[in-house]
Protein backbone atom coordinates (compact mmCIF):
# COMPACT_ATOMS: atom_id res chain seq x y z
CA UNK A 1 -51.88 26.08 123.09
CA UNK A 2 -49.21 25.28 121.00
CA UNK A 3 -48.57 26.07 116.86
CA UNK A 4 -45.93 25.03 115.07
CA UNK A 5 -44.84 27.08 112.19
CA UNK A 6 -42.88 25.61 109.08
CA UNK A 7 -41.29 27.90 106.50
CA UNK A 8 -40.51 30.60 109.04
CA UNK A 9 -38.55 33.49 107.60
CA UNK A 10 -36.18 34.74 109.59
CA UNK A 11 -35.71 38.10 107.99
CA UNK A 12 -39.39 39.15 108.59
CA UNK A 13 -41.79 36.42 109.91
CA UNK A 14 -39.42 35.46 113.04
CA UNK A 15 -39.90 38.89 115.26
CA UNK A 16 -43.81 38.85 114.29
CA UNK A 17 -44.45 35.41 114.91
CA UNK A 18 -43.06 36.06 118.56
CA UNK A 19 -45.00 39.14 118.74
CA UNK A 20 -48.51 37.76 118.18
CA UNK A 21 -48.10 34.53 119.95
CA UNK A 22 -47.74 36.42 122.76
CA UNK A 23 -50.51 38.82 121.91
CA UNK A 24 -52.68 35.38 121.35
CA UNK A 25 -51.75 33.51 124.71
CA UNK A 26 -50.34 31.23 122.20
CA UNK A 27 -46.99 28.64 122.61
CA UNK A 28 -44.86 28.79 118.61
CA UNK A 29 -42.60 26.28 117.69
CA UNK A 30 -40.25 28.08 115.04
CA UNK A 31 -38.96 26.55 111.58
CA UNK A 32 -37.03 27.95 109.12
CA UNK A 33 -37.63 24.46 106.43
CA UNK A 34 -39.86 23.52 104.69
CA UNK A 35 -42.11 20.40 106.88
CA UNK A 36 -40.46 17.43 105.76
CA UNK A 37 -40.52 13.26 107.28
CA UNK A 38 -37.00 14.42 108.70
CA UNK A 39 -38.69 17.65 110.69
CA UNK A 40 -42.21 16.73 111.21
CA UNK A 41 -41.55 15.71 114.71
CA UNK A 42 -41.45 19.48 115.18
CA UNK A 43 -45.26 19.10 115.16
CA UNK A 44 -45.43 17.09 118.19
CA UNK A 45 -47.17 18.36 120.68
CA UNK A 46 -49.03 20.95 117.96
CA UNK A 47 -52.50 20.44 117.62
CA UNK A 48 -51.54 23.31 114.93
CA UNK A 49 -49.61 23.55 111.91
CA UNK A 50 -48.71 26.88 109.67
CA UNK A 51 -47.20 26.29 106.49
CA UNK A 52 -46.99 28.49 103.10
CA UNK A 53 -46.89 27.06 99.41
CA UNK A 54 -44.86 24.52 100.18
CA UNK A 55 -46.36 21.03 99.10
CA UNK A 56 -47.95 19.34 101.69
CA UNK A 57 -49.13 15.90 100.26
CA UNK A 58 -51.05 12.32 102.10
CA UNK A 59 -47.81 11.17 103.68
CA UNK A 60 -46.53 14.06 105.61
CA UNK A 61 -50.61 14.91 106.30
CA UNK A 62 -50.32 11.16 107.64
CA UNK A 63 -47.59 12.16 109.77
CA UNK A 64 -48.59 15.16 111.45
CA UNK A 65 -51.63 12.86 112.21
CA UNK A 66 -49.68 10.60 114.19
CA UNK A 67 -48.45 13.35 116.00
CA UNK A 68 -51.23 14.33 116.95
CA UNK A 69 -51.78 17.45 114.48
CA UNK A 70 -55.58 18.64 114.07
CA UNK A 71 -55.72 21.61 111.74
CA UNK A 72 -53.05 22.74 108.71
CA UNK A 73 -53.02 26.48 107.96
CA UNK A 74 -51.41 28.29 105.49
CA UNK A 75 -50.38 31.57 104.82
CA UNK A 76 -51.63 31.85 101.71
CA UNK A 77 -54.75 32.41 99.75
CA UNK A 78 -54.57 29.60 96.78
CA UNK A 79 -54.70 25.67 99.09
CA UNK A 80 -53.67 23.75 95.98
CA UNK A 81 -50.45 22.46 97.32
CA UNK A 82 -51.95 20.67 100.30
CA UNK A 83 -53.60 17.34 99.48
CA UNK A 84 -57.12 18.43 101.01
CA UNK A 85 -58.74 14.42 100.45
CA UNK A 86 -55.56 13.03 102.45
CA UNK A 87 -56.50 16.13 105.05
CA UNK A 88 -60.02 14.80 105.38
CA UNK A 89 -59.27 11.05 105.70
CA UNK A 90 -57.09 11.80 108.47
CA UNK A 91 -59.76 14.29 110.28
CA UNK A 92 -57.48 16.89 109.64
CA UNK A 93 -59.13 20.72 108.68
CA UNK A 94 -57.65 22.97 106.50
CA UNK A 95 -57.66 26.25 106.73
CA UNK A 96 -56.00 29.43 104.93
CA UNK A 97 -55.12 33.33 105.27
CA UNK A 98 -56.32 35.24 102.38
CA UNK A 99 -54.74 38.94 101.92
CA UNK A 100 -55.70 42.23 100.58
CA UNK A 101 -55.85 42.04 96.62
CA UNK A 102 -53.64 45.01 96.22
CA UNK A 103 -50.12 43.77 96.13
CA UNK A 104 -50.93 40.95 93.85
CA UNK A 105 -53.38 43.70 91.84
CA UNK A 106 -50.26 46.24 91.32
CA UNK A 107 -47.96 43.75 90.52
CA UNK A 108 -49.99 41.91 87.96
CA UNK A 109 -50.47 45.71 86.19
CA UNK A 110 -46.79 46.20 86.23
CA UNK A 111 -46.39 42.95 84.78
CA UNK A 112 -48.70 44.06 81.88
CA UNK A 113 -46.89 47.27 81.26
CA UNK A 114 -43.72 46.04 81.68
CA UNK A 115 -44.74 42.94 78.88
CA UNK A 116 -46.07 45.69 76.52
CA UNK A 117 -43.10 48.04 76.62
CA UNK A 118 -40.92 45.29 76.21
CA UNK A 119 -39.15 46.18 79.81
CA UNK A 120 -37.25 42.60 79.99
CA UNK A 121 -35.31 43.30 76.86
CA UNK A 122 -34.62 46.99 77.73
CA UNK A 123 -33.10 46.14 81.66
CA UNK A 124 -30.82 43.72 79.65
CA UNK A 125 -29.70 45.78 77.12
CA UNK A 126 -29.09 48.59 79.63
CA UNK A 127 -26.86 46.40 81.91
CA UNK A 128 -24.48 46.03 79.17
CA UNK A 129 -24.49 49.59 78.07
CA UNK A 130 -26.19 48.89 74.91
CA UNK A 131 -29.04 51.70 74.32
CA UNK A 132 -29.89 51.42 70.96
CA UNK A 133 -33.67 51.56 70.30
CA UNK A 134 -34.39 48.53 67.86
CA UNK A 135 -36.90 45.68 68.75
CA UNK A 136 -37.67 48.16 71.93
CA UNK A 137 -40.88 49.56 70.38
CA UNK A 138 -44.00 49.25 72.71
CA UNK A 139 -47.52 49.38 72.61
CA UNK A 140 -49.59 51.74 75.06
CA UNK A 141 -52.23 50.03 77.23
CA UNK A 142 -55.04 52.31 75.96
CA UNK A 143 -54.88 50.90 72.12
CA UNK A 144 -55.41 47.34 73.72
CA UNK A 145 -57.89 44.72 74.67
CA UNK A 146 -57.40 42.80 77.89
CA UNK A 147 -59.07 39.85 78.98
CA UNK A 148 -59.04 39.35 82.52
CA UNK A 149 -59.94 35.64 83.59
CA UNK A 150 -61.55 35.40 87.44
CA UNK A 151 -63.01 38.20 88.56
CA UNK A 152 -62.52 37.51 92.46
CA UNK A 153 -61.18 40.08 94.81
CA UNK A 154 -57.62 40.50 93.31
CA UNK A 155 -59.32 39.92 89.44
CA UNK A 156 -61.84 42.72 90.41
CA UNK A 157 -59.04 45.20 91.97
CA UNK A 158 -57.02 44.89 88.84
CA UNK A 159 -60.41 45.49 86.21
CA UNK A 160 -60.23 48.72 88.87
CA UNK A 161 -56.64 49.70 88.11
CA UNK A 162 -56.93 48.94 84.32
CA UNK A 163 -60.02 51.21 83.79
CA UNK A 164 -57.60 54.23 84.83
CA UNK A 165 -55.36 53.59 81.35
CA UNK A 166 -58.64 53.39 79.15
CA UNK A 167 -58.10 50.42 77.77
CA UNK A 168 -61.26 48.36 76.71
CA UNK A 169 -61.75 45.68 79.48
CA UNK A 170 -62.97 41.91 79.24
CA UNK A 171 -63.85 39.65 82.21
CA UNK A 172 -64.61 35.92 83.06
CA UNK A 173 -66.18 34.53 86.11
CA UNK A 174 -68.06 31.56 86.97
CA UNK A 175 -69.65 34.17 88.51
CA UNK A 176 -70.52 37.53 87.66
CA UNK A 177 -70.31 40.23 89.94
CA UNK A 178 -72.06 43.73 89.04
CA UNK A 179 -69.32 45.85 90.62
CA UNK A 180 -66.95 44.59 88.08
CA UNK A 181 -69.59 45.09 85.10
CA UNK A 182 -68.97 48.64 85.97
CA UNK A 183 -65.54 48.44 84.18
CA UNK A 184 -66.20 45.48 82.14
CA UNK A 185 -68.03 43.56 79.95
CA UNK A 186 -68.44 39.82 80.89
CA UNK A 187 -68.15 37.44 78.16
CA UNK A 188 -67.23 33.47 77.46
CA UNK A 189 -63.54 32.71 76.92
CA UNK A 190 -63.79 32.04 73.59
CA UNK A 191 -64.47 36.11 73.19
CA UNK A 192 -61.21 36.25 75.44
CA UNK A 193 -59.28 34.05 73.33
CA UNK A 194 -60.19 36.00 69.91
CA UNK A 195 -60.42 39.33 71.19
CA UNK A 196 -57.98 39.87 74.02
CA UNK A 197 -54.60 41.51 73.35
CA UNK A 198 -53.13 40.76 76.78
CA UNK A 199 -55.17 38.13 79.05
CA UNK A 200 -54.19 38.42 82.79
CA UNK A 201 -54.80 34.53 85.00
CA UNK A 202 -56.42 35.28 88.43
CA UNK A 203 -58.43 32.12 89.68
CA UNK A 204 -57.42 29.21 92.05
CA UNK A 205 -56.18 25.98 90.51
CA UNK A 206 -58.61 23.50 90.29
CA UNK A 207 -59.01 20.16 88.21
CA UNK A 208 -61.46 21.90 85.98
CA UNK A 209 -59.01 24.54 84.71
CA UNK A 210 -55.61 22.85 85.03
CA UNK A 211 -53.64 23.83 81.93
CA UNK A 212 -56.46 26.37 80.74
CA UNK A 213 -53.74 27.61 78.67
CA UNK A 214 -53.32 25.03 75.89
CA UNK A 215 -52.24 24.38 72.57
CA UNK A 216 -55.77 24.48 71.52
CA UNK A 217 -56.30 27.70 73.44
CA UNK A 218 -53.32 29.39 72.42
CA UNK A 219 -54.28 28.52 68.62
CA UNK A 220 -57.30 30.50 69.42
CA UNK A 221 -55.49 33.90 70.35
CA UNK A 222 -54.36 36.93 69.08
CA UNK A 223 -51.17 36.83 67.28
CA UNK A 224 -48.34 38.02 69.16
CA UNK A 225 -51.04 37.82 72.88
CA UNK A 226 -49.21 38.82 76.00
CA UNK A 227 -50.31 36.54 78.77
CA UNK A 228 -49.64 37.11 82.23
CA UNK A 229 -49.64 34.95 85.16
CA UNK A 230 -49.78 35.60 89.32
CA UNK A 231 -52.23 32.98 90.27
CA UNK A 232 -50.86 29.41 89.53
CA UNK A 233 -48.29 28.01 87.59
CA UNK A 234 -50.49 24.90 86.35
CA UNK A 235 -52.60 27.21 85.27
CA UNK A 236 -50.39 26.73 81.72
CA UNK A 237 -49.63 24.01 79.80
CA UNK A 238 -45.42 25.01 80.03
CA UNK A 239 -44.67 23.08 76.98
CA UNK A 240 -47.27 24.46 74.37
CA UNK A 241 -46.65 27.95 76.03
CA UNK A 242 -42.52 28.00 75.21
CA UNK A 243 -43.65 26.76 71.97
CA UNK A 244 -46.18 29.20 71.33
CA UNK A 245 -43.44 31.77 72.31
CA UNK A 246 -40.91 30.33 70.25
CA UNK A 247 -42.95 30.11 66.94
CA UNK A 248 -43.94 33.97 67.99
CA UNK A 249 -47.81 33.49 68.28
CA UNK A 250 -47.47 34.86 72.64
CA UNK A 251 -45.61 38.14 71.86
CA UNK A 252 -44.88 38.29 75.65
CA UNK A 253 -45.21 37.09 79.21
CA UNK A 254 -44.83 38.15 82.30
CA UNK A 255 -44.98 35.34 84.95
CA UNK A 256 -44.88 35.18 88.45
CA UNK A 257 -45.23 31.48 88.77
CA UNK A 258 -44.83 28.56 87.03
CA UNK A 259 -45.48 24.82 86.87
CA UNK A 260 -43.50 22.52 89.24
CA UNK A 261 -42.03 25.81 91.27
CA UNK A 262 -41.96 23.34 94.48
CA UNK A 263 -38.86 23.15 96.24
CA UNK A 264 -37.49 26.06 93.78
CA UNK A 265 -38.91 29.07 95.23
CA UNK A 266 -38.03 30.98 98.46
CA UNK A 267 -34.48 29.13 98.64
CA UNK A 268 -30.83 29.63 97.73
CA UNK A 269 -30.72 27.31 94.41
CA UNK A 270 -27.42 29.61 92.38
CA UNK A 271 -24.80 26.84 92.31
CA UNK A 272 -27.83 23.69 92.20
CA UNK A 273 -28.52 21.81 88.94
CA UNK A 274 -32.35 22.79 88.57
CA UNK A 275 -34.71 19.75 87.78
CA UNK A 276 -37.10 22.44 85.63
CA UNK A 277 -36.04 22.31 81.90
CA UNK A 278 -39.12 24.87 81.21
CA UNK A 279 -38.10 28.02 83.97
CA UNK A 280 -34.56 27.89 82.37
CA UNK A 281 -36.11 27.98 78.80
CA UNK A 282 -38.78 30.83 80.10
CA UNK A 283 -36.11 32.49 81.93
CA UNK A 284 -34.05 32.88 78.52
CA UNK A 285 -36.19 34.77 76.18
CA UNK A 286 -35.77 38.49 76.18
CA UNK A 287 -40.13 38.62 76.24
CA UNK A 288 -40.05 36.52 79.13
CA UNK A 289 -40.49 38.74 82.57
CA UNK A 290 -40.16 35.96 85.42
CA UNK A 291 -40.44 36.16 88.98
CA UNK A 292 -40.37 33.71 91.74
CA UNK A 293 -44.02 33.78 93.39
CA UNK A 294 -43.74 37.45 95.25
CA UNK A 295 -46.48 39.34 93.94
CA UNK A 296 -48.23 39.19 97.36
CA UNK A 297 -44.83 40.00 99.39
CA UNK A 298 -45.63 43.58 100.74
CA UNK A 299 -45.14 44.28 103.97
CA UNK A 300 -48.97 44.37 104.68
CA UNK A 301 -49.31 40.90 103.23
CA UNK A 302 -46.41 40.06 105.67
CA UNK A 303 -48.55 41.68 109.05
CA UNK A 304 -51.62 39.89 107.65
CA UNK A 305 -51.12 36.68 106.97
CA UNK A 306 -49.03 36.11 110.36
CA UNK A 307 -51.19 37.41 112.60
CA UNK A 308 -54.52 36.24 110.79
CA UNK A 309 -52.98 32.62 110.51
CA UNK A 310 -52.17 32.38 114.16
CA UNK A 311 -55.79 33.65 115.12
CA UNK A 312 -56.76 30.87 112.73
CA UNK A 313 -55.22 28.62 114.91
CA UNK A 314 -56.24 29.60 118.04
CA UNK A 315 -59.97 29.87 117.37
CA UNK A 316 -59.99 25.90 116.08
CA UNK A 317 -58.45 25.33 119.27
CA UNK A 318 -60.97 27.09 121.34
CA UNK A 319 -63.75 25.11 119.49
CA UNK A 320 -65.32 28.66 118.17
CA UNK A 321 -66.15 29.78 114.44
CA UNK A 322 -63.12 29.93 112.15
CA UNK A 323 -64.02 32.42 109.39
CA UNK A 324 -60.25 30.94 107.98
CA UNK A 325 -61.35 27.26 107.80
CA UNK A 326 -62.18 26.03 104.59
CA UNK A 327 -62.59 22.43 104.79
């Protein structure tokens, strides 16, 4: 039973990958790049791919179809950058490898101190030697609101962290979950949008709530609203969000994705011309913390999502229950 693995990092994934496999009575086919029509013949003889966020649209899906390629998994919670419709007309499942919620939990809280303290402004100051303290003023989490949008497993974890600072908590699910009402009070967005001094994103990207942060939105918050972002870039409308920074109505951000991130991420870009106007502007205001998609690199994200992906694998192949598959 063979799997062939795309975006294989050498630095950590290699040495496990090899280690499993062998655990799992299963055959890996290792590769460093991205799948792409140049190295999708990698995938022959694979009735198994395993991919991360790279995007994984109808023609290469098409392609690994011709090679014979059954299932795509990826090591990764969110699914939104494989075309699942293409995946379905070709017969092909998809599956994916969710993760504990607490890397991408801590992260998103240091995100939210870091925003409030102004922690962007005071690392580049310090680098130059400058340590005067004005415009370094910060607010302390326990004066403040925060609205925390999808109350899932990593949207629940970090309602759990927050109630430890005191701060008054809001939440927002399609669903409602009475663990989380323990810490929070559910209410509709617009009570986010009016009330919220920081609102933390932490829901999968869907066509329902692509660009949920909006012009019209935005108009809607708090002056000088920190906003923070670890679930998906698309989640915000870029352009009405530097704007909204610019004219001063988002006070601060702290974003560990953004829009069109494909083919940016995870690689060696420091002497390429960048075809993302928007992460340059982000990247140059001093209230601006950005990061390149890592909130869920810990190392037991890394020992998960390897070894849970290749079981994945191996139980479509065996014809048994995949608890991984999701369509």
């Amino acid at each position: 039973m063979q799997v062939t693995v795309y975006n294989c990092r050498p630095f950590d994934e290699r040495e496990l990958f090899t280690e499993y496999a062998r655990e799992l009575g299963l055959d890996v086919v290792l590769c460093a790049d991205a799948p792409d029509r140049e190295n999708v013949s990698l995938s022959r003889g694979s009735r198994c791919v395993n991919v991360i966020t790279s995007k994984i649209d109808a023609a290469l899906i098409r392609a690994f179809r011709d090679n014979g390629v059954e299932y795509i998994t990826t090591r990764t919670i969110g699914y939104d950058h494989i075309d699942v419709e293409a995946a379905k007309a070709c017969g092909i499942k998809v599956g994916n490898a969710p993760y504990g919620p607490d890397g991408v939990a801590d992260y998103t809280v240091m995100l939210i101190l870091m925003s409030i303290r102004r922690m962007g402004a005071i690392l580049e100051r310090t680098a130059i030697q400058d340590y005067t303290l004005a415009g370094l003023n910060g607010r302390e989490l326990k004066d403040l609101t925060v609205g925390v949008i999808g109350t899932g497993r990593i949207g629940e974890t970090v309602i759990r962290d927050l109630a430890g600072f005191g701060c008054r908590i809001l939440a927002h699910d399609l669903f409602e979950k009475e663990t989380v009402k323990q810490s929070a009070s559910y209410v509709p967005l617009e009570v986010i949008w009016r009330e919220a001094d920081v609102i933390t994103l932490h829901m999968p990207l869907t066509q329902d709530n692509h660009h949920l942060i909006n012009a019209e939105t935005i108009a809607r918050m708090k002056d000088g609203v920190v906003i923070v972002n670890t679930a998906r870039g698309a989640l915000i409308d870029s352009d009405a969000f530097i704007e909204a920074i610019e004219n001063g109505k988002i006070g601060a951000a702290g974003l560990d994705v953004v829009e069109n991130e494909f083919g940016l991420y995870y690689y060696d870009r420091k002497s390429d011309i960048l075809k993302n106007r928007e992460l340059a502007l982000l990247r140059s205001f001093p209230n601006v913390i950005v990061s390149h998609h890592m909130a869920f690199y810990t190392k037991n994200y890394v020992e998960t999502v390897v070894k849970d992906s290749l079981k994945s694998c191996k139980l479509y192949m065996e014809g048994k229950e995949n608890p991984w598959e999701v369509h």
